[in-house]
C-alpha atoms as a PDB file:
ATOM      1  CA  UNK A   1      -4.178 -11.696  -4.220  1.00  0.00           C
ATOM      2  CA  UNK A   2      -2.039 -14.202  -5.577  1.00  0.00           C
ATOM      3  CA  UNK A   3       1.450 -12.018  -6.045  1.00  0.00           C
ATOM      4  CA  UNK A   4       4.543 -13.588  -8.156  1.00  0.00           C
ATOM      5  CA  UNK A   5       7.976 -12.393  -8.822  1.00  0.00           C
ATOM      6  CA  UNK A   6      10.871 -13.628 -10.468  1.00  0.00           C
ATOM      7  CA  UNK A   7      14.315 -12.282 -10.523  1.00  0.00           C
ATOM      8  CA  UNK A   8      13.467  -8.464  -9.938  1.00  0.00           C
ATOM      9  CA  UNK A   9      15.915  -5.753 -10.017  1.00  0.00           C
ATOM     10  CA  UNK A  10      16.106  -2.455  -9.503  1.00  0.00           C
ATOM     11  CA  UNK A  11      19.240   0.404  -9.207  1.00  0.00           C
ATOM     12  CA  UNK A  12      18.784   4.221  -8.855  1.00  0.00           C
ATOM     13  CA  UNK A  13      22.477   5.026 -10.100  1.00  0.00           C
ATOM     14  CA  UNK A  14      25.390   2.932  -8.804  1.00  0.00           C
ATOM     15  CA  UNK A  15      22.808   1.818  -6.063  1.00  0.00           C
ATOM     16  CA  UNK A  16      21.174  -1.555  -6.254  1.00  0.00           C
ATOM     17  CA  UNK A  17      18.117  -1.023  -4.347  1.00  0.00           C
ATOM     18  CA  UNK A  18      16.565  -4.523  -5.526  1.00  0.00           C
ATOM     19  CA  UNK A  19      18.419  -7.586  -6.149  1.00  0.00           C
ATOM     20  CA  UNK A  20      16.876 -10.464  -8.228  1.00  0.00           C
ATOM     21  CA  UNK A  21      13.787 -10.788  -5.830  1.00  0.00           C
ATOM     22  CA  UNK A  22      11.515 -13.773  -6.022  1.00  0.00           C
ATOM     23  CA  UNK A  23       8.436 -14.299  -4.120  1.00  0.00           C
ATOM     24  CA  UNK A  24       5.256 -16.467  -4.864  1.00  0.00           C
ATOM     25  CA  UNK A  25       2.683 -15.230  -2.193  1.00  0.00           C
ATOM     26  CA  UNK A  26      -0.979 -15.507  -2.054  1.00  0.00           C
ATOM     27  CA  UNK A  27      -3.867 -14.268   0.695  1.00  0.00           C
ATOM     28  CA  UNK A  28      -6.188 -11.348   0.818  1.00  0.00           C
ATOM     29  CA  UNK A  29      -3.595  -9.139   3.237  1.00  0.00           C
ATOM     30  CA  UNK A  30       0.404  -9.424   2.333  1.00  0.00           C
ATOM     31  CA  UNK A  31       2.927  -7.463   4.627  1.00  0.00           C
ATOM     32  CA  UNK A  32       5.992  -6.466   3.648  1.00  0.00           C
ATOM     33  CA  UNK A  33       8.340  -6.069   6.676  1.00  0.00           C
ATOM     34  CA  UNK A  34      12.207  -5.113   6.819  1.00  0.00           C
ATOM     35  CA  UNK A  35      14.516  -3.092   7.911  1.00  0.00           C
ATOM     36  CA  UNK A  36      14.544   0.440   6.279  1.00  0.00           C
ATOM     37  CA  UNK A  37      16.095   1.653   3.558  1.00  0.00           C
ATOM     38  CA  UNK A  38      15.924  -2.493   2.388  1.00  0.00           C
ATOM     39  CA  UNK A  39      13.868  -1.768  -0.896  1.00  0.00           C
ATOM     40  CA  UNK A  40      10.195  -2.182   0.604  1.00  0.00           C
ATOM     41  CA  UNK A  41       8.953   1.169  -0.713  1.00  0.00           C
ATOM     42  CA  UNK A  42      10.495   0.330  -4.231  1.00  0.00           C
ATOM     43  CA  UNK A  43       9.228  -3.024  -4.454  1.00  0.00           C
ATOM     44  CA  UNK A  44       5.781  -1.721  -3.704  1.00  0.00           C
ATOM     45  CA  UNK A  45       5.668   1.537  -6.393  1.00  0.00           C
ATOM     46  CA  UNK A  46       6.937  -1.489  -9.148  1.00  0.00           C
ATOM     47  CA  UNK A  47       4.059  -3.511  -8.211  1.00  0.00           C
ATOM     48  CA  UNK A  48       1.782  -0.411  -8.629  1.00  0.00           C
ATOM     49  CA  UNK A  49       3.333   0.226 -11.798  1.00  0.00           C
ATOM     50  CA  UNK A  50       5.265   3.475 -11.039  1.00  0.00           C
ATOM     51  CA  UNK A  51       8.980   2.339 -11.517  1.00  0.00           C
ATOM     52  CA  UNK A  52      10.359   0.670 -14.302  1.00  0.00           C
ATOM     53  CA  UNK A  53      12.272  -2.364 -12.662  1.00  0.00           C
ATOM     54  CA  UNK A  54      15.962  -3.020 -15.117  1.00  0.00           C
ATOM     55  CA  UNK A  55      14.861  -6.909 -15.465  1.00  0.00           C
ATOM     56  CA  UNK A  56      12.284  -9.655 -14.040  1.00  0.00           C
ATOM     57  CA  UNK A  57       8.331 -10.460 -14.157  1.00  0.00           C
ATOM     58  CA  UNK A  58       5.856  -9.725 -11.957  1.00  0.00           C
ATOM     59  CA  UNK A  59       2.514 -11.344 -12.015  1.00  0.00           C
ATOM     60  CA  UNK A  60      -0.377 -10.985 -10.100  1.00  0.00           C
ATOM     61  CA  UNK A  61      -3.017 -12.879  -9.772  1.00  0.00           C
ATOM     62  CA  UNK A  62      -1.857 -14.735 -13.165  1.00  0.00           C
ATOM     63  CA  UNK A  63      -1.755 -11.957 -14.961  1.00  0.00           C
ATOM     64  CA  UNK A  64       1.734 -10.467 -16.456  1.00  0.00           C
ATOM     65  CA  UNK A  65       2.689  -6.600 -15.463  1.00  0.00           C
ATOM     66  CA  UNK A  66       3.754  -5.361 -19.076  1.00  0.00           C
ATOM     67  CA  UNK A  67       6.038  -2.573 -18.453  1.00  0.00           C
ATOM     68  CA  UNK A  68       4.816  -0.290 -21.668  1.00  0.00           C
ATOM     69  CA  UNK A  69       3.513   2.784 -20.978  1.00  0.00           C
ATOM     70  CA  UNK A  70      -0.309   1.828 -22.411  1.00  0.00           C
ATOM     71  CA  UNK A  71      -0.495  -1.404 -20.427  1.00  0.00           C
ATOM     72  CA  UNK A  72       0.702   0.539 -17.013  1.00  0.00           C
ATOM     73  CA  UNK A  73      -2.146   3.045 -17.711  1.00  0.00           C
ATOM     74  CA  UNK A  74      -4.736   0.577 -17.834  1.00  0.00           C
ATOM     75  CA  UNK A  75      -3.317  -1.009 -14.867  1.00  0.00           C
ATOM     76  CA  UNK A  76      -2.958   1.725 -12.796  1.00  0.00           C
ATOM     77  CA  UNK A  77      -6.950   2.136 -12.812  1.00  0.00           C
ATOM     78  CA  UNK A  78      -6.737  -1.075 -11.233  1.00  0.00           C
ATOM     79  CA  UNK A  79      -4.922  -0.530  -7.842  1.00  0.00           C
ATOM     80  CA  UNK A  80      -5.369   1.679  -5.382  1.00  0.00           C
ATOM     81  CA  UNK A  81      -1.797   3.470  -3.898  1.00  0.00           C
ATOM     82  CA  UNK A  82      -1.717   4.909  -0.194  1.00  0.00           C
ATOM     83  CA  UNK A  83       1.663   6.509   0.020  1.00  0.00           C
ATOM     84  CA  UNK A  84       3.664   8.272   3.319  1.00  0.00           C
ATOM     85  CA  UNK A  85       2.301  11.732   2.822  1.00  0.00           C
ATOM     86  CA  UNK A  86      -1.168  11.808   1.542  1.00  0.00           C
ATOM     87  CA  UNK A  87      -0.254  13.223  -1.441  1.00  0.00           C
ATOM     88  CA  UNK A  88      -3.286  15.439  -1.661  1.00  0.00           C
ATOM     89  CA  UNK A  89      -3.829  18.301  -3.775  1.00  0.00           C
ATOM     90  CA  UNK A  90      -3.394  21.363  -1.202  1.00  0.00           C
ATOM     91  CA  UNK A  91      -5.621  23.649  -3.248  1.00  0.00           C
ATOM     92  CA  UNK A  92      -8.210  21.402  -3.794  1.00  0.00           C
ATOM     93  CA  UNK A  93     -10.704  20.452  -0.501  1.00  0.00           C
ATOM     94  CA  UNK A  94     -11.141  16.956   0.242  1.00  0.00           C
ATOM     95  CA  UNK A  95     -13.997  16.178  -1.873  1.00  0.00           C
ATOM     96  CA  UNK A  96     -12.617  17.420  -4.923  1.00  0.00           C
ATOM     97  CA  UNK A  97      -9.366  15.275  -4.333  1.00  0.00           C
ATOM     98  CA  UNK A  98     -11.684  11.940  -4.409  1.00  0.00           C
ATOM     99  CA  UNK A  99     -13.949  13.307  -7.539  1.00  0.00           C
ATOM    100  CA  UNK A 100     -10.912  14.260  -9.345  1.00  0.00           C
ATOM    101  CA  UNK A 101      -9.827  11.127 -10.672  1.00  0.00           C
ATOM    102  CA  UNK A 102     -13.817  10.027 -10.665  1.00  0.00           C
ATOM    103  CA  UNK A 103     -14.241  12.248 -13.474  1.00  0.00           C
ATOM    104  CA  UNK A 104     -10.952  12.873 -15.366  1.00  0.00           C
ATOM    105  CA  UNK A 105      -9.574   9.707 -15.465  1.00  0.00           C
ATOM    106  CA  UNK A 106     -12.522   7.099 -14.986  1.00  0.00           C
ATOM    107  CA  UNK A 107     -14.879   9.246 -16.575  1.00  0.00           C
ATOM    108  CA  UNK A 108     -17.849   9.518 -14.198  1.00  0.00           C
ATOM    109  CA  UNK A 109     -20.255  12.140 -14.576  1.00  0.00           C
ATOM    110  CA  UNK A 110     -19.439  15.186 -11.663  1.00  0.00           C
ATOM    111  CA  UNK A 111     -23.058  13.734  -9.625  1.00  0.00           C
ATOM    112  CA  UNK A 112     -21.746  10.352 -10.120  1.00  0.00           C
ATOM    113  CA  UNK A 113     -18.518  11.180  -8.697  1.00  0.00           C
ATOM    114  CA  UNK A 114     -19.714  13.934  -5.868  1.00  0.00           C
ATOM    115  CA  UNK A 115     -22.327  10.687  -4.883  1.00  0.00           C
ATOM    116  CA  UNK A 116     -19.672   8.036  -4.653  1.00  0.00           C
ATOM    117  CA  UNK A 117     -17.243  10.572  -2.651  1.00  0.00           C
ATOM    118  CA  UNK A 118     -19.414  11.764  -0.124  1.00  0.00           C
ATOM    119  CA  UNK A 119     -20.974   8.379   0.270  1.00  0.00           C
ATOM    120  CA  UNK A 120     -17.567   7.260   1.308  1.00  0.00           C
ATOM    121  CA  UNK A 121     -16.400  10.524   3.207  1.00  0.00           C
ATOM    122  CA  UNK A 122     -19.234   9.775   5.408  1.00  0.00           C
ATOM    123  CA  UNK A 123     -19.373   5.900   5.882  1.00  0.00           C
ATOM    124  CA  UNK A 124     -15.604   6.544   7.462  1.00  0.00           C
ATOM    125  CA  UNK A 125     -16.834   9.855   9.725  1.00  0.00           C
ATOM    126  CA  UNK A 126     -15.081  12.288   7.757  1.00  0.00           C
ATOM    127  CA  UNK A 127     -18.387  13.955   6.136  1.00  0.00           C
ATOM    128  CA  UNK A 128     -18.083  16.954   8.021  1.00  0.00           C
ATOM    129  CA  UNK A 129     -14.337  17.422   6.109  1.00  0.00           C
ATOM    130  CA  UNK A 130     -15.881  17.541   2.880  1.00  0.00           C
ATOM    131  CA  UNK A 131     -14.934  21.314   1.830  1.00  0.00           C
ATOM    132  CA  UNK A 132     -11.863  21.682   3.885  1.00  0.00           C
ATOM    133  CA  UNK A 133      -8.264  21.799   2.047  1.00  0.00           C
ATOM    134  CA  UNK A 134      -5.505  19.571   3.531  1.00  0.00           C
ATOM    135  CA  UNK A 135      -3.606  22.066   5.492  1.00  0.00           C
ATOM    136  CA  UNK A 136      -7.276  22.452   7.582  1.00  0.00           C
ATOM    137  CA  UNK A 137      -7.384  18.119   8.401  1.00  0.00           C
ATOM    138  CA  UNK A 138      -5.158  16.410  11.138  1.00  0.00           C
ATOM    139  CA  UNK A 139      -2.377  14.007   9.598  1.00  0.00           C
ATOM    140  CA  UNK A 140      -4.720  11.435  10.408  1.00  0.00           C
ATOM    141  CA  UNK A 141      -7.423  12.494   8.377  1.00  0.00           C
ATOM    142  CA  UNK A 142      -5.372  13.800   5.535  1.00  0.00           C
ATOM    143  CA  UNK A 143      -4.333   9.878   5.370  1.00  0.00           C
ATOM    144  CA  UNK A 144      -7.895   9.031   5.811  1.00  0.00           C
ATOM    145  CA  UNK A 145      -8.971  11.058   2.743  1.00  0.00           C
ATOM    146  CA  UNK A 146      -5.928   9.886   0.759  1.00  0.00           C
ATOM    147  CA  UNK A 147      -7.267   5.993   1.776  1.00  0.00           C
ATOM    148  CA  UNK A 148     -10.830   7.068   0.451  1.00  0.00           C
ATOM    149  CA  UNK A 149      -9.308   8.371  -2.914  1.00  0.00           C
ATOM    150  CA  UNK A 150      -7.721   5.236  -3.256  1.00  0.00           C
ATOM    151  CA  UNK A 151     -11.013   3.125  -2.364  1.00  0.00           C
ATOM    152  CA  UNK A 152     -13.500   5.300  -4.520  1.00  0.00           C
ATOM    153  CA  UNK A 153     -11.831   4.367  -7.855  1.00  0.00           C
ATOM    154  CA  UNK A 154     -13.074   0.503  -6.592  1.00  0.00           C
ATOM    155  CA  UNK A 155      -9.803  -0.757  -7.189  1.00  0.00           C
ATOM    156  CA  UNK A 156      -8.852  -4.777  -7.845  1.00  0.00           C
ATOM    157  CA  UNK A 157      -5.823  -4.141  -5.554  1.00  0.00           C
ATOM    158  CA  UNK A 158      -5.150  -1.514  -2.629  1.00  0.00           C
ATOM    159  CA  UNK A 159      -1.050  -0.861  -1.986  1.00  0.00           C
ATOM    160  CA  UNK A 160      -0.226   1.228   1.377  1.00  0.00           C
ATOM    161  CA  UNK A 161       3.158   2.740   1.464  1.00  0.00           C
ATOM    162  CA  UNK A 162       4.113   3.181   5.559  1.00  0.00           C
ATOM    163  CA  UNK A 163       0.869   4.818   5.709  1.00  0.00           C
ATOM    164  CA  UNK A 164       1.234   5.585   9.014  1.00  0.00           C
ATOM    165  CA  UNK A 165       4.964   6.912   9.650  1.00  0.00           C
ATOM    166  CA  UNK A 166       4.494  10.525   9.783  1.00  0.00           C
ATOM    167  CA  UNK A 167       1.596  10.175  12.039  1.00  0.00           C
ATOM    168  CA  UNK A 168       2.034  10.667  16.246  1.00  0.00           C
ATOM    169  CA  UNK A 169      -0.205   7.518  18.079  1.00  0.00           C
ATOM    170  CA  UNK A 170      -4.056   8.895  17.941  1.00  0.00           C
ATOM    171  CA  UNK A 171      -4.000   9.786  14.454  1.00  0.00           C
ATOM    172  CA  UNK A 172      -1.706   5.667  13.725  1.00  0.00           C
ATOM    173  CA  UNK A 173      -4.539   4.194  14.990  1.00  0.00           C
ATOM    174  CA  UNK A 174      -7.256   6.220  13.199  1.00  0.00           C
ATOM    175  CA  UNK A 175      -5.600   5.089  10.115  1.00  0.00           C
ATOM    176  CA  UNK A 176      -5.188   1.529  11.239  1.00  0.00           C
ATOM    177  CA  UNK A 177      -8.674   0.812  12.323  1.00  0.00           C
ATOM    178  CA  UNK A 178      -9.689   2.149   8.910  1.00  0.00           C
ATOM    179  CA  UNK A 179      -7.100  -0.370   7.191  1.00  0.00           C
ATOM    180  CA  UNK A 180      -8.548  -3.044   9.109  1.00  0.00           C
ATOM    181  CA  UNK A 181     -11.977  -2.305   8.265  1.00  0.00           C
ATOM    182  CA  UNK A 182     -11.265  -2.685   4.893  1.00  0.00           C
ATOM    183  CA  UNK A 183      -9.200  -6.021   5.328  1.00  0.00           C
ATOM    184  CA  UNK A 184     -12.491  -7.000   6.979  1.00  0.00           C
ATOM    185  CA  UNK A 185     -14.397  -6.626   3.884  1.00  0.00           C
ATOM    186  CA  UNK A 186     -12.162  -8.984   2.076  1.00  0.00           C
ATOM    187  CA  UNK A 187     -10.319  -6.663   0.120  1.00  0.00           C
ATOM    188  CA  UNK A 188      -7.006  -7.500  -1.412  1.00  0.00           C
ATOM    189  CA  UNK A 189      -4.086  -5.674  -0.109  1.00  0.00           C
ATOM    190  CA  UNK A 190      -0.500  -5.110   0.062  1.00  0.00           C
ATOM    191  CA  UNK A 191       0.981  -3.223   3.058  1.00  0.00           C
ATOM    192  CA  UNK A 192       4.547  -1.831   3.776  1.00  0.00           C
ATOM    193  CA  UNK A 193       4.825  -1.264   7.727  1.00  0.00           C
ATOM    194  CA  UNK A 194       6.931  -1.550  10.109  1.00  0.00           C
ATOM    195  CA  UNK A 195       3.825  -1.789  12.709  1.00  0.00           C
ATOM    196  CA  UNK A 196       4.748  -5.306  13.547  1.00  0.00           C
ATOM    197  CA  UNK A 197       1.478  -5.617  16.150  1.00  0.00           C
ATOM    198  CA  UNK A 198      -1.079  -4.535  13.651  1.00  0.00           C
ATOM    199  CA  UNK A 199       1.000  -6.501  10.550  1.00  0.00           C
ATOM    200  CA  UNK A 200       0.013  -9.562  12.967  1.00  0.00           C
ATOM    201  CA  UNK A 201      -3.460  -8.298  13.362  1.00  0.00           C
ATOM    202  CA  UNK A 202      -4.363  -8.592   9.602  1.00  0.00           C
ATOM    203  CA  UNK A 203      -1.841 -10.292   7.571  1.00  0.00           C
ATOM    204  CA  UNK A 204      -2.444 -13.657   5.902  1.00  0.00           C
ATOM    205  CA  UNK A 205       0.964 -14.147   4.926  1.00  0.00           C
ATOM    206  CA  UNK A 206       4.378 -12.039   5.587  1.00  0.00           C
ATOM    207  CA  UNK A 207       7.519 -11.335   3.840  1.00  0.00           C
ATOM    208  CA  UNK A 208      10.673 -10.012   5.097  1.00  0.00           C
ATOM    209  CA  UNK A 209      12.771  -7.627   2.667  1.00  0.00           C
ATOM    210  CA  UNK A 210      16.627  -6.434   3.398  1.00  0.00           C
ATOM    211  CA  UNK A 211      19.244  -5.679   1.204  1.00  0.00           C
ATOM    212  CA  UNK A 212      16.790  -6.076  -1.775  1.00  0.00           C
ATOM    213  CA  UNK A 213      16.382  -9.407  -1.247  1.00  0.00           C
ATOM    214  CA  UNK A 214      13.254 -11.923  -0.194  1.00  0.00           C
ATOM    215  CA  UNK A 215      14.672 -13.466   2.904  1.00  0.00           C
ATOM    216  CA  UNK A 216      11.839 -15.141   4.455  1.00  0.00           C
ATOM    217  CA  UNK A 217       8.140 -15.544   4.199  1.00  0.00           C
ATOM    218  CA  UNK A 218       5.477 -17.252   5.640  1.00  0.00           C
ATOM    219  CA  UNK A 219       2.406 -17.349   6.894  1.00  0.00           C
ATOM    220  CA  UNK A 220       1.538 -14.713   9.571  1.00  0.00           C
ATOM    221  CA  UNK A 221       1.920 -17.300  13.085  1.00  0.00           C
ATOM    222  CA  UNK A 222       4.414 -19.026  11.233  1.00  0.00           C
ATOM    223  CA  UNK A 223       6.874 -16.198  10.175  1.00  0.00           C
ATOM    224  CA  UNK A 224       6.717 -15.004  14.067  1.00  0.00           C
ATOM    225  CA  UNK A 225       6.855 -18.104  15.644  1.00  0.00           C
ATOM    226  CA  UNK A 226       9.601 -20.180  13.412  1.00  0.00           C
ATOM    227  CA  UNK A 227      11.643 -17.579  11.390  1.00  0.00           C
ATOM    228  CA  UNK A 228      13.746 -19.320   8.996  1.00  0.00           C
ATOM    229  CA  UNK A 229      16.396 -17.182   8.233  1.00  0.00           C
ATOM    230  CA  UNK A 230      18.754 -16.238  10.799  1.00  0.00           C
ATOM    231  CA  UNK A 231      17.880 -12.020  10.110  1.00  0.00           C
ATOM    232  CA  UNK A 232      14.580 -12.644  10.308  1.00  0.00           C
ATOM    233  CA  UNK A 233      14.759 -13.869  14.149  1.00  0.00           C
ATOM    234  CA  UNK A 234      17.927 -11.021  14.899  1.00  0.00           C
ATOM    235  CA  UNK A 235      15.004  -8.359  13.420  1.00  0.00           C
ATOM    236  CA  UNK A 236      12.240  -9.865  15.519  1.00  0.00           C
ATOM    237  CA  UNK A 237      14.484  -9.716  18.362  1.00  0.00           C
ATOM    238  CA  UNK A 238      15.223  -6.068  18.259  1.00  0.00           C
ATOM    239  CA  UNK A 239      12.116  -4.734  16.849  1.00  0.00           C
ATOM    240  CA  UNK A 240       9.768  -6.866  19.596  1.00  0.00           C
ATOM    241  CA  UNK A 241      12.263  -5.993  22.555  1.00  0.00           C
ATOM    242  CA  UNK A 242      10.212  -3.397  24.303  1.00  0.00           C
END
């Protein structure tokens, strides 16, 4: 993934949450880390094409993010978005929450779709889930199912939102081996976490966002070992304390 921004900005009211970012990134796994509340999350649903930013370009992998409504809807079948909460369908079971956009937005056939779901349900153990709603699966396996809805629709690019935050340890690391697995594979992908261990584990490069501003980034030993920027290191510091 080969991820480039220039002069991005972004307010919600008098608020400025994003503040003429620019970043020129590239590597199969980016990491956005950063204090909360610094603009991570709205970075992220602008590069998935579900906020309008007020001015600057993104481009990724060459390729110019039009901010029309027809050109977001064709790129929006490209990437894959995990957010905080699942965000599944609580009337619908599992299955049906993957087939859904199979058939009514990418057009498969409802065998096609059923084949390609349950295919995946089982490859990551969750088979036996199939017909249960969301208020019958753990936290950890709602977020498992939400990860498999993202991967069935064989996205170009997979974005994860602090996929983990809601979740207690077992259930984190359910989630995060499944992550992994899929950064194994080669997969492009974008994570927000503030998991610093596993961001280490599987990021090619890192980037640090407060304030709404790009402060630092690097590649992964790099950024840990030789922060540039002077919040970087007082971050590090506090977050890696204990």
């Amino acid at each position: 993934m080969k991820l480039e921004i220039n002069q991005l900005s972004k307010t919600f009211g008098a608020q400025r949450v994003l503040c003429d970012v620019g970043i020129a990134i590239e590597g199969h796994a980016i990491v956005l880390i950063g204090p909360s509340g610094g603009g991570k999350s709205t970075l992220l649903r602008v590069i998935a094409g579900l906020e309008y930013p007020d001015s600057g370009d993104v481009r990724l992998d060459g390729e110019s993010l039009r901010f029309d409504e027809q050109s977001l809807r064709i790129h929006r079948r490209r990437v894959g978005v995990v957010f905080q909460s699942a965000n599944l369908f609580p009337h619908l079971s599992a299955l049906a929450n993957i087939t859904l956009p199979l058939t009514r937005v990418f057009g498969q056939s409802n065998e096609e779709a059923r084949e390609t779901a349950m295919q995946l349900l089982r490859r990551f153990e969750l088979g036996d889930h199939a017909g249960k709603r969301p208020a019958q699966l753990s936290g950890g396996q709602r977020q498992r199912v939400a990860i498999v809805r993202a991967v069935a629709i064989r996205p170009k690019f997979l974005l994860f939102d602090e996929p983990t935050s809601a979740l207690d340890p077992e259930m984190t690391s359910e989630v995060l081996d499944m992550i992994s697995e899929l950064r194994a594979e080669g997969r492009d992908l974008l994570l927000v976490t503030h998991h610093l261990a596993f961001a280490r584990k599987v990021a090619d490069q890192i980037a640090f966002l407060a304030s709404g501003q790009i402060l630092d980034h690097a590649p992964n030993a790099e950024f840990f070992t030789s922060p540039r920027a002077p919040a970087v290191q007082q971050f590090l510091d506090r977050v890696l304390k204990y």
